[in-house]
N, C-alpha and C. Protein backbone atom coordinates (compact mmCIF):
# COMPACT_ATOMS: atom_id res chain seq x y z
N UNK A 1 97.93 111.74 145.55
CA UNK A 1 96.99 111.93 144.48
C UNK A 1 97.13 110.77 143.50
N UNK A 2 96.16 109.97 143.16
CA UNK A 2 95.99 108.81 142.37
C UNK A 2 96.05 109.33 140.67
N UNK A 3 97.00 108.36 139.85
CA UNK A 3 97.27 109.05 138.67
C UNK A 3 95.80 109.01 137.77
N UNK A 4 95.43 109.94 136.80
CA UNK A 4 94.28 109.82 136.34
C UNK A 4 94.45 108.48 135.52
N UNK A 5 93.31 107.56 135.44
CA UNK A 5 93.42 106.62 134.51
C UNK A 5 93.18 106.50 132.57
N UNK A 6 94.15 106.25 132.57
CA UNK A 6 94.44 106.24 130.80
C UNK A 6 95.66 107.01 130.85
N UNK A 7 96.22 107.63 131.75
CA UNK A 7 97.47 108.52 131.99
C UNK A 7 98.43 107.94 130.96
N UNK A 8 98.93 107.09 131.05
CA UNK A 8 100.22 106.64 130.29
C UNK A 8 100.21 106.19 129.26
N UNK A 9 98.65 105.42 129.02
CA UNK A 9 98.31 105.72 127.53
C UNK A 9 98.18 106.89 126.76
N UNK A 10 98.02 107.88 126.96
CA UNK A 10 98.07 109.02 126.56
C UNK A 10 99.61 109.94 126.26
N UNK A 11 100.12 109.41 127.08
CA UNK A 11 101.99 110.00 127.30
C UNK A 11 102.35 108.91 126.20
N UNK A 12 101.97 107.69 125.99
CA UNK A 12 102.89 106.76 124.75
C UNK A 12 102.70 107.25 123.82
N UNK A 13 101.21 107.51 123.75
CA UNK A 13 100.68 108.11 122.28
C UNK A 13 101.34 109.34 121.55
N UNK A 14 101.71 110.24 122.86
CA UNK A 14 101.69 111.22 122.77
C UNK A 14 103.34 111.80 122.62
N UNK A 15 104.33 110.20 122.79
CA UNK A 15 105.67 109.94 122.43
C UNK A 15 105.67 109.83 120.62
N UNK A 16 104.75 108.29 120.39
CA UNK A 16 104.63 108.10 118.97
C UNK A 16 104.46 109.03 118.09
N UNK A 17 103.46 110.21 118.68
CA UNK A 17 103.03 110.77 117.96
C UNK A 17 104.67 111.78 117.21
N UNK A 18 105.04 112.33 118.28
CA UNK A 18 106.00 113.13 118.14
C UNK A 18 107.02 112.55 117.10
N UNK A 19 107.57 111.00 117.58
CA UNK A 19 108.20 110.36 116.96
C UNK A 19 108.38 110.10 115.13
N UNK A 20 106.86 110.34 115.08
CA UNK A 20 105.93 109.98 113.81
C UNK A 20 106.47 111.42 112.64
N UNK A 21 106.49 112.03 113.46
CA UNK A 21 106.44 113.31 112.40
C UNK A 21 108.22 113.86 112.52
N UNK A 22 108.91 113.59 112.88
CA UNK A 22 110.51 113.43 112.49
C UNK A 22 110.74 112.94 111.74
N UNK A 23 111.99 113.53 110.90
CA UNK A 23 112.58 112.93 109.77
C UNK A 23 113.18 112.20 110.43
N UNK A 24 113.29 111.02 109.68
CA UNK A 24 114.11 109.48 109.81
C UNK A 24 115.31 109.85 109.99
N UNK A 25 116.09 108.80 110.84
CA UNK A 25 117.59 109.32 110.32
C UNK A 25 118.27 107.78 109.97
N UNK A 26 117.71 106.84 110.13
CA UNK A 26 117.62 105.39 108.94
C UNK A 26 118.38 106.07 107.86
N UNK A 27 119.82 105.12 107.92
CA UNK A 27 120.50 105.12 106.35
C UNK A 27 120.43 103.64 105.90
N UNK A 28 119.77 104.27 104.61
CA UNK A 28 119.09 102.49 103.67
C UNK A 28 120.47 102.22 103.50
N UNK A 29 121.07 100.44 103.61
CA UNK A 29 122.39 100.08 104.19
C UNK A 29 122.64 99.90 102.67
N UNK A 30 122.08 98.61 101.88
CA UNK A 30 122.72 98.68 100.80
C UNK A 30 123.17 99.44 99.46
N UNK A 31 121.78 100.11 99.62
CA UNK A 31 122.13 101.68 98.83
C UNK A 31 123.11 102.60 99.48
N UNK A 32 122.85 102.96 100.60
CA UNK A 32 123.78 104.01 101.03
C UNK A 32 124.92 103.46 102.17
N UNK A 33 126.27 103.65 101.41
CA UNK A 33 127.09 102.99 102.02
C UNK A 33 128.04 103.62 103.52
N UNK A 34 128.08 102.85 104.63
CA UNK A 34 128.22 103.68 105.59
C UNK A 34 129.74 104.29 105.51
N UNK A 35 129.73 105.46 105.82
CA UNK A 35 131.07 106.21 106.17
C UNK A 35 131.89 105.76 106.98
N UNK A 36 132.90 104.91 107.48
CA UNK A 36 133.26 104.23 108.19
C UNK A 36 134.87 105.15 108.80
N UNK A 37 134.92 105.04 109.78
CA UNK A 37 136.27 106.07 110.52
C UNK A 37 137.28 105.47 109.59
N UNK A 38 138.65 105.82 109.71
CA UNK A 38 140.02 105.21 109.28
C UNK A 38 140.53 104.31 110.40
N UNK A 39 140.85 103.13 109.71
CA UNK A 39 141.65 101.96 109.71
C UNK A 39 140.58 101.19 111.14
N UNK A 40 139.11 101.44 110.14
CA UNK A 40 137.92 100.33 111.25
C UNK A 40 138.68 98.98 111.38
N UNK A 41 138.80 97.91 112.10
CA UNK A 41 138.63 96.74 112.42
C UNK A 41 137.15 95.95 111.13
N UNK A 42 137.77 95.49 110.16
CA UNK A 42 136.36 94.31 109.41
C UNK A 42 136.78 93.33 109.66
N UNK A 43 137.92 92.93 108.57
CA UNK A 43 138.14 91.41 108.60
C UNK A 43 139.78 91.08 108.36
N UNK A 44 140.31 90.10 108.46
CA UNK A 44 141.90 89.73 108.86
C UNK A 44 141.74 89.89 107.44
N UNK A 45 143.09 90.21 106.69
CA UNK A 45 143.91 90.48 105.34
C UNK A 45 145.13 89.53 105.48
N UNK A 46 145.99 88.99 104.57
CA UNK A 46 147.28 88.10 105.04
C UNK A 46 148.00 88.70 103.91
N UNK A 47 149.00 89.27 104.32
CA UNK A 47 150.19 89.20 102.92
C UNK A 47 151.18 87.90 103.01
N UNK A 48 150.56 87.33 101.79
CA UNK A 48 151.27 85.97 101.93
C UNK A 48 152.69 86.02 102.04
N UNK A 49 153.09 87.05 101.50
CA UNK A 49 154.73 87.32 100.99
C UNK A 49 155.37 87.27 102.41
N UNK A 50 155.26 87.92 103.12
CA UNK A 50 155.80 88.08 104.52
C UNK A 50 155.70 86.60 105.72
N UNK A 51 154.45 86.15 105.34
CA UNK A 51 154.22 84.73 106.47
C UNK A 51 155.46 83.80 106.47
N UNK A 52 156.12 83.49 107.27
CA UNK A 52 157.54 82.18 107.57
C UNK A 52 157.04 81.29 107.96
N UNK A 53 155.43 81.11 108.32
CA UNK A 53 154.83 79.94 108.56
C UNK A 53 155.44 79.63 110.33
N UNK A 54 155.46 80.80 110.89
CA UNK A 54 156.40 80.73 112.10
C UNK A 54 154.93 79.81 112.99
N UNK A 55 153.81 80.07 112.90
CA UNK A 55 153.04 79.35 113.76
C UNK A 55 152.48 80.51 114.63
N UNK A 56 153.00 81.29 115.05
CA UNK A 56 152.75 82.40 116.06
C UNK A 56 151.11 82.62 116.30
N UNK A 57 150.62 83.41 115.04
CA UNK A 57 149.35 83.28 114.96
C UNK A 57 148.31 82.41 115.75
N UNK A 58 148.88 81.42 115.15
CA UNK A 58 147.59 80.57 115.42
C UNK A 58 148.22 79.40 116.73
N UNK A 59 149.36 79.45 117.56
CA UNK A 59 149.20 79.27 118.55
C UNK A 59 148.69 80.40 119.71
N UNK A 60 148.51 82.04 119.74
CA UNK A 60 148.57 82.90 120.28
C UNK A 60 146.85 83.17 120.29
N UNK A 61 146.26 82.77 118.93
CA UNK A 61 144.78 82.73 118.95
C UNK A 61 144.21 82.19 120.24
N UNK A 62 142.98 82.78 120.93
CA UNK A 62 142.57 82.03 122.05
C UNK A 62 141.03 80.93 121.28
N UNK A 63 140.64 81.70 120.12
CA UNK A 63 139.59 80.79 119.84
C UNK A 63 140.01 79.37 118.50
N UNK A 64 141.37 79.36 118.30
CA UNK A 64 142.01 78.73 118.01
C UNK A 64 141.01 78.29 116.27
N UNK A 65 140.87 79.00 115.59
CA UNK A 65 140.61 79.58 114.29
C UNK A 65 141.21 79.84 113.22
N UNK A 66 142.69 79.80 113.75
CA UNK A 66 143.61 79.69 112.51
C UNK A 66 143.76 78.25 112.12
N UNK A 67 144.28 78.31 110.68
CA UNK A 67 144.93 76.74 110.52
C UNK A 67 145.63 76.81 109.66
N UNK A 68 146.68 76.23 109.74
CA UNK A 68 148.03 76.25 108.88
C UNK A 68 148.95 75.08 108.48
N UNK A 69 149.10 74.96 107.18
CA UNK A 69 149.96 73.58 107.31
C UNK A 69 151.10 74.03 106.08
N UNK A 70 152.23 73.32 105.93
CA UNK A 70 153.19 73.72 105.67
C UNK A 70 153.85 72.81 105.15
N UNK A 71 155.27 72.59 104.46
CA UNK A 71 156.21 71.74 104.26
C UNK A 71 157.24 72.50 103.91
N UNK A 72 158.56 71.53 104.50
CA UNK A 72 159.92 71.92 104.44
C UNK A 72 160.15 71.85 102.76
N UNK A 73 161.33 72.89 102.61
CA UNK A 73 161.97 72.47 100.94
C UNK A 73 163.22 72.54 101.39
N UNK A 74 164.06 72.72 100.68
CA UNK A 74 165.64 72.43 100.83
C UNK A 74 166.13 73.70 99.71
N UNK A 75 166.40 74.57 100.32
CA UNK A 75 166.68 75.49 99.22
C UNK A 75 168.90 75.74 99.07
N UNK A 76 169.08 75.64 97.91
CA UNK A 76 170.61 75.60 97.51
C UNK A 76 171.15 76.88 98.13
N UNK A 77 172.41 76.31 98.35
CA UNK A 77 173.59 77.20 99.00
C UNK A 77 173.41 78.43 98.25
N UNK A 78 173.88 79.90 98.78
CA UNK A 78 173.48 81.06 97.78
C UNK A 78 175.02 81.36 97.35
N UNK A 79 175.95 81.12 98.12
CA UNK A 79 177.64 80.87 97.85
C UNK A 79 177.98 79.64 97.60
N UNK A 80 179.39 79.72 96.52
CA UNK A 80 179.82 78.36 96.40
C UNK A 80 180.45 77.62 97.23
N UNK A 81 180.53 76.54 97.85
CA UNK A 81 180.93 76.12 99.26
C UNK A 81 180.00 76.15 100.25
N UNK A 82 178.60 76.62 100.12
CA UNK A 82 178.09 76.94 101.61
C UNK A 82 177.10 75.89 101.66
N UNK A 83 176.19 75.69 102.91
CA UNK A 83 175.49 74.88 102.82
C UNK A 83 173.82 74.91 102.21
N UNK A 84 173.08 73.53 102.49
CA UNK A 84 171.84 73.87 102.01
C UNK A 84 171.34 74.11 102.97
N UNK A 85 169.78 75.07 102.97
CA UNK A 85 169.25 75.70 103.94
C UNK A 85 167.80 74.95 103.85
N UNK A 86 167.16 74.80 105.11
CA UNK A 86 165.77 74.50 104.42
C UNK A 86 164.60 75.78 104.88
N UNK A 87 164.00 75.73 104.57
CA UNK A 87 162.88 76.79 105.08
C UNK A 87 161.43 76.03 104.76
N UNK A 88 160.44 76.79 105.89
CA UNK A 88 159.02 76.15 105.42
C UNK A 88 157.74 76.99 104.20
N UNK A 89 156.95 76.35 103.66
CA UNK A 89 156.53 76.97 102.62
C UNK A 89 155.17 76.63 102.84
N UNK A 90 154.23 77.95 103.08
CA UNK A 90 153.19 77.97 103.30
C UNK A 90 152.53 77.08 102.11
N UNK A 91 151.45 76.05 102.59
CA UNK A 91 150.54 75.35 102.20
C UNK A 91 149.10 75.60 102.01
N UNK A 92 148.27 75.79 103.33
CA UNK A 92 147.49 76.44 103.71
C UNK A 92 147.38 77.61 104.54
N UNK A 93 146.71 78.31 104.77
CA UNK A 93 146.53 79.36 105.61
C UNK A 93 144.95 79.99 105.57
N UNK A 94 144.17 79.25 106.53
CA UNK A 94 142.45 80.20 106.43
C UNK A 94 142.01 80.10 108.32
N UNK A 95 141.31 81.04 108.14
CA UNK A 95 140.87 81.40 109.35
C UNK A 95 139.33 82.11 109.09
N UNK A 96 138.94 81.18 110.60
CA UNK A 96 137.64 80.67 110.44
C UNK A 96 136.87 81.63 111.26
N UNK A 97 136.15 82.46 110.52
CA UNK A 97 135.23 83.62 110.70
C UNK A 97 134.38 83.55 111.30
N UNK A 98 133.68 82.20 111.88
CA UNK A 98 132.88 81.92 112.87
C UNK A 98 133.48 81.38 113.87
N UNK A 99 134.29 81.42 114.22
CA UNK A 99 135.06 81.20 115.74
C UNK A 99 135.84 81.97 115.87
N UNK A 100 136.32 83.23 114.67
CA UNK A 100 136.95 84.28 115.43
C UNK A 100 136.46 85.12 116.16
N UNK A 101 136.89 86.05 117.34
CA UNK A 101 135.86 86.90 118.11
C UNK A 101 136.90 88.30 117.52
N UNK A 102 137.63 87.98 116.80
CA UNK A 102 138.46 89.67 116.06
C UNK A 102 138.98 90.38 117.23
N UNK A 103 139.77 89.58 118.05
CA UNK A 103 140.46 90.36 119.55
C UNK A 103 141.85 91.01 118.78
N UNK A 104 142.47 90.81 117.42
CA UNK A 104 143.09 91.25 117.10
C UNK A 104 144.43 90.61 117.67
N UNK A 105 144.62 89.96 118.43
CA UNK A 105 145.97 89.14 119.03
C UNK A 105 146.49 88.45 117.98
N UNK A 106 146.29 87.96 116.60
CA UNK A 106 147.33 87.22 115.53
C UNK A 106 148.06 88.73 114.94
N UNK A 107 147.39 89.52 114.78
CA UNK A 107 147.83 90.26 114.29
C UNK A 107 148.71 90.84 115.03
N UNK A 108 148.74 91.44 116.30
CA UNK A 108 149.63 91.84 116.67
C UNK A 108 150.81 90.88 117.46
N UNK A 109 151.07 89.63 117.20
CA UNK A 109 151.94 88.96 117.79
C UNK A 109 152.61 88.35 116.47
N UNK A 110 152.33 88.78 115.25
CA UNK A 110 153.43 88.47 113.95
C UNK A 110 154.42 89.36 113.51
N UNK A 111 155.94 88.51 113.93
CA UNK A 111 156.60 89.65 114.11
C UNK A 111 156.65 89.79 112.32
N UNK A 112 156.41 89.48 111.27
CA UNK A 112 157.16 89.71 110.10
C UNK A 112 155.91 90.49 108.96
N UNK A 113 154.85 91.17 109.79
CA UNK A 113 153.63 91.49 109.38
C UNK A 113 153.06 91.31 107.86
N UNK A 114 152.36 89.89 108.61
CA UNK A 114 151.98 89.17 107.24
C UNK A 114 150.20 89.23 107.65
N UNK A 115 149.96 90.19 108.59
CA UNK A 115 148.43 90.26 109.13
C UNK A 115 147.70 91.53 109.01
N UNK A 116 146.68 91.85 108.75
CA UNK A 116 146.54 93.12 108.70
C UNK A 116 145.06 93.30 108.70
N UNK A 117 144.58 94.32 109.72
CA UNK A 117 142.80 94.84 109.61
C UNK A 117 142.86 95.24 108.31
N UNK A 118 141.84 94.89 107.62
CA UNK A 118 140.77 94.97 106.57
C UNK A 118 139.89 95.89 107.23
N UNK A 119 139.35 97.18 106.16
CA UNK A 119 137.74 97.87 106.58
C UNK A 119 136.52 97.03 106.06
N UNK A 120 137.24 95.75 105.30
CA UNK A 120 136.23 95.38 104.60
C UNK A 120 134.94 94.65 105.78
N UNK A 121 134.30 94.83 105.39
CA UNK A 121 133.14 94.09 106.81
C UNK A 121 131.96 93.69 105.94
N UNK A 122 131.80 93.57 104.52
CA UNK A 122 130.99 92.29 103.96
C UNK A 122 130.77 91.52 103.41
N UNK A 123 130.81 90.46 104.24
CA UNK A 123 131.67 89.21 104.09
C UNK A 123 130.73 87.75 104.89
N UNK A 124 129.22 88.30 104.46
CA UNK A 124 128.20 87.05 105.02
C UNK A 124 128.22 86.15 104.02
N UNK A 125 128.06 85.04 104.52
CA UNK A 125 127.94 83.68 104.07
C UNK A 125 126.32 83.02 104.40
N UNK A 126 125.68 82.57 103.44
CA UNK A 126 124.32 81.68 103.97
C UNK A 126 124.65 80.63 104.61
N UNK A 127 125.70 80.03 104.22
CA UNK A 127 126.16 78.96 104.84
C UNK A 127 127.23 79.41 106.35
N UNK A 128 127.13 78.65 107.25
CA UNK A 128 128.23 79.19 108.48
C UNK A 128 129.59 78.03 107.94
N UNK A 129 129.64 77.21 107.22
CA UNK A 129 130.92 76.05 106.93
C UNK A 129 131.54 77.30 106.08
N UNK A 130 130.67 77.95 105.05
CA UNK A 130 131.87 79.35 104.33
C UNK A 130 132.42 80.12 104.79
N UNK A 131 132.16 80.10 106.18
CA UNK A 131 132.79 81.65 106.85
C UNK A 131 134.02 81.09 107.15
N UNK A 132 135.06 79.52 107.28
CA UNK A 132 136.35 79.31 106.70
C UNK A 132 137.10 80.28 105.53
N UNK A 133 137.93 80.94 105.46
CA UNK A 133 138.37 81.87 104.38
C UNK A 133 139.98 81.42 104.27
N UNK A 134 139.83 81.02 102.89
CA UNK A 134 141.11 80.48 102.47
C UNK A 134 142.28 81.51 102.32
N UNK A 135 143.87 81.11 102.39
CA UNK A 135 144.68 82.26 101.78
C UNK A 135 144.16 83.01 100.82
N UNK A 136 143.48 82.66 99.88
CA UNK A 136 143.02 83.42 98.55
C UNK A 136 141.79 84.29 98.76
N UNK A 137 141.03 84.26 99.60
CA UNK A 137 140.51 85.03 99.81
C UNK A 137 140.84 86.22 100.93
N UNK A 138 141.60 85.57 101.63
CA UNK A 138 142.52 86.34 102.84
C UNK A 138 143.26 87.87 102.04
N UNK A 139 144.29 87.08 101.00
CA UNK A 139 144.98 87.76 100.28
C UNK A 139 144.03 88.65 99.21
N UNK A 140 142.82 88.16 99.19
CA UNK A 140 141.84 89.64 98.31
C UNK A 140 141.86 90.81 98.84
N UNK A 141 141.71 90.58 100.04
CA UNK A 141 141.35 92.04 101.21
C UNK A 141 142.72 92.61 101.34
N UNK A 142 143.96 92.13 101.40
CA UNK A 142 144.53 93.31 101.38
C UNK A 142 145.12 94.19 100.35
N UNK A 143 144.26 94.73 99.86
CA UNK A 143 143.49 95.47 98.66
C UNK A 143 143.30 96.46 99.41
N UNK A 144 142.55 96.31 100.65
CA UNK A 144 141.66 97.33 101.00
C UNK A 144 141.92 98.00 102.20
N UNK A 145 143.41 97.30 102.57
CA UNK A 145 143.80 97.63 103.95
C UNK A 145 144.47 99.23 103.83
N UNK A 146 143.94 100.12 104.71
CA UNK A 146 144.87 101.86 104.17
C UNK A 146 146.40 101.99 104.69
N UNK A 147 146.48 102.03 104.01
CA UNK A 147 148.35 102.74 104.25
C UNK A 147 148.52 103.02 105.68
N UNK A 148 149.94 102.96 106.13
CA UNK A 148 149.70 103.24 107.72
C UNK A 148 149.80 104.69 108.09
N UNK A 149 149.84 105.19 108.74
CA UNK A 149 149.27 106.41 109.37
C UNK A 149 151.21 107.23 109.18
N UNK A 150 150.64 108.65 109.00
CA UNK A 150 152.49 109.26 108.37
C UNK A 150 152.98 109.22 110.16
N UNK A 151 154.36 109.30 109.59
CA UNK A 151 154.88 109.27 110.79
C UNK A 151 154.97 110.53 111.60
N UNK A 152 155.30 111.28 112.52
CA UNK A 152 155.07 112.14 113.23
C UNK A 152 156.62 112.65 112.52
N UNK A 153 156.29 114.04 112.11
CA UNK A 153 156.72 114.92 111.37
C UNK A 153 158.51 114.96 111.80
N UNK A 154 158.24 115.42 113.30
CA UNK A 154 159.15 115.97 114.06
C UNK A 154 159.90 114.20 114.45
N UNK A 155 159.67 113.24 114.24
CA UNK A 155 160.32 112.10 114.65
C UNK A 155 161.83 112.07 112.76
N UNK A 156 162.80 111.42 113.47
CA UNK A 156 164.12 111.31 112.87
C UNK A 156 163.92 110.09 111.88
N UNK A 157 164.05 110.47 110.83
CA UNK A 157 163.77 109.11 109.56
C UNK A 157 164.16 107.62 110.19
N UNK A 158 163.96 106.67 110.05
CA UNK A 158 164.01 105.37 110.36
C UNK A 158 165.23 105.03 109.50
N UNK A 159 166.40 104.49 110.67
CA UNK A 159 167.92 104.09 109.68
C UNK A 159 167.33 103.14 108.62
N UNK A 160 166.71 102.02 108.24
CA UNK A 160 166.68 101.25 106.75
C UNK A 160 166.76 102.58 106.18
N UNK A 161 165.84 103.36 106.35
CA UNK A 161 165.07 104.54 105.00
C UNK A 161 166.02 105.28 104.67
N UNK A 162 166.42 105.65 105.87
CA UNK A 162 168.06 106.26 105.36
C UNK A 162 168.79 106.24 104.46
N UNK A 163 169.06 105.11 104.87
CA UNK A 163 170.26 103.71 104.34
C UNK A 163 170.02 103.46 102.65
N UNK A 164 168.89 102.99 102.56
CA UNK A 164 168.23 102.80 101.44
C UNK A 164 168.01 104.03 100.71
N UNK A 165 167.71 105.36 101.04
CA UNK A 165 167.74 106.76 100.57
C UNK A 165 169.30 106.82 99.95
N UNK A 166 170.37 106.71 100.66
CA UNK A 166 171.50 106.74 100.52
C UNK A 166 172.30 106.18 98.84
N UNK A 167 171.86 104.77 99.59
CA UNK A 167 172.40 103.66 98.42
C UNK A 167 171.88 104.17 96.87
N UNK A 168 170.37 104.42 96.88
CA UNK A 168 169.82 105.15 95.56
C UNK A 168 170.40 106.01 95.07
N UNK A 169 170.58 106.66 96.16
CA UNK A 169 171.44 108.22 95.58
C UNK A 169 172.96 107.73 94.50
N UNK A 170 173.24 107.30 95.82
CA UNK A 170 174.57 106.58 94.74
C UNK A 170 174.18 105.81 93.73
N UNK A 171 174.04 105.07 93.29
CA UNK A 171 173.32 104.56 92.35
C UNK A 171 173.07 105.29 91.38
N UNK A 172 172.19 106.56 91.66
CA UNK A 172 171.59 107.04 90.56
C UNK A 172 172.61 107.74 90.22
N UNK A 173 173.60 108.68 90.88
CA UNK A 173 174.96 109.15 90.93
C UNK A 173 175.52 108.74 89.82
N UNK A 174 175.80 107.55 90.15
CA UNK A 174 177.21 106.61 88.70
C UNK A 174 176.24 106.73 87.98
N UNK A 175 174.77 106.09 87.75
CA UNK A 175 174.61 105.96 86.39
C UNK A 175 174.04 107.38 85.65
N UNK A 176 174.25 108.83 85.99
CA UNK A 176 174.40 109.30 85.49
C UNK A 176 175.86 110.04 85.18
N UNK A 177 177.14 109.63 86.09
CA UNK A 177 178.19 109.50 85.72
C UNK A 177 178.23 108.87 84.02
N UNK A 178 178.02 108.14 84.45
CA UNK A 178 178.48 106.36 83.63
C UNK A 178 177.73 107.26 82.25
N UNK A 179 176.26 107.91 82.06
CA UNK A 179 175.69 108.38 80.73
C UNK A 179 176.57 109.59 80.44
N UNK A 180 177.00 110.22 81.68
CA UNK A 180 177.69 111.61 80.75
C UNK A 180 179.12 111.44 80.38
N UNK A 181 179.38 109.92 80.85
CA UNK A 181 181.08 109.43 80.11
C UNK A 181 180.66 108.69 78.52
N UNK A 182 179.30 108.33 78.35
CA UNK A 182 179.13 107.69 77.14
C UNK A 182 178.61 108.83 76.01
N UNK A 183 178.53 110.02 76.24
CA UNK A 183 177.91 111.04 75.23
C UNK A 183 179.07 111.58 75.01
């Protein structure tokens, strides 16, 4: 049986039509801001404090987007007699938002976690030379990075936390010793 002709014009119409009279479900983006899951993937965060300038990063990058430059200092013996030490001191540090593909590999190959997902995700540039992002802007976002996830209830405190739980105690111990020997 040959389909009647105008057939499928009539079935499009007859899609639109339906289509037409539904409420939208379009959320206007800049007014209404999207609800986003916990700890989305936006954009790399750096805590400068933590980076040793080890290199890791940005040899481990495959789109090779990091860039880093550095110089030695000479920092003094911390005992009397001992020697001088040198260490390196971050210079630069930006990574370039148009050649990253966000596979997440700097981040997880720094052992001293100086990297961190950002939810932040807006972050357009008119220009593509701005999507370079300096330490200083790196270090804005982690602002926005969430706390990490609690630890599983039934798991045994982590020895630092311990340790460090411990030492306070004492601590706080003497110096309220130390106030109820001065009253």
């Amino acid at each position: 049986m040959a389909p009647i002709p105008g057939s499928g014009l009539a079935k499009g119409l007859a899609v639109t039509l339906r289509t037409m009279t539904r409420k939208s479900v379009t959320a206007q983006y800049p007014e209404t801001q999207p609800d986003l899951p916990p700890r989305t993937r936006g954009v790399i965060g750096l805590f400068e404090e933590n980076c040793t300038v080890c290199m890791l990063c940005a040899r481990e990058c495959p789109d090779w987007c990091i860039y880093i430059d550095s110089h030695k200092e000479t920092v003094p013996p911390t005992a009397p007699g001992g020697r001088e030490r040198s260490r390196n001191v971050l210079d630069r540090f930006a990574i370039d938002f148009s050649l990253c593909m966000y596979c997440g590999i700097c981040i997880e190959v720094c052992p001293f976690d100086a990297l961190f997902w950002s939810p932040e995700f807006e972050y357009a540039e008119t220009d593509i030379r701005e999507l370079t992002h300096e330490r200083d802007k790196l270090r804005e976002w982690m602002w926005t990075v969430p706390a990490p996830p609690a630890l599983d209830p039934a798991a045994e405190e982590p020895k630092e936390i311990a340790a460090a739980r411990k030492t306070a105690e004492k601590l706080a111990a003497a110096q309220a010793d130390a106030q109820e020997g001065d009253s």
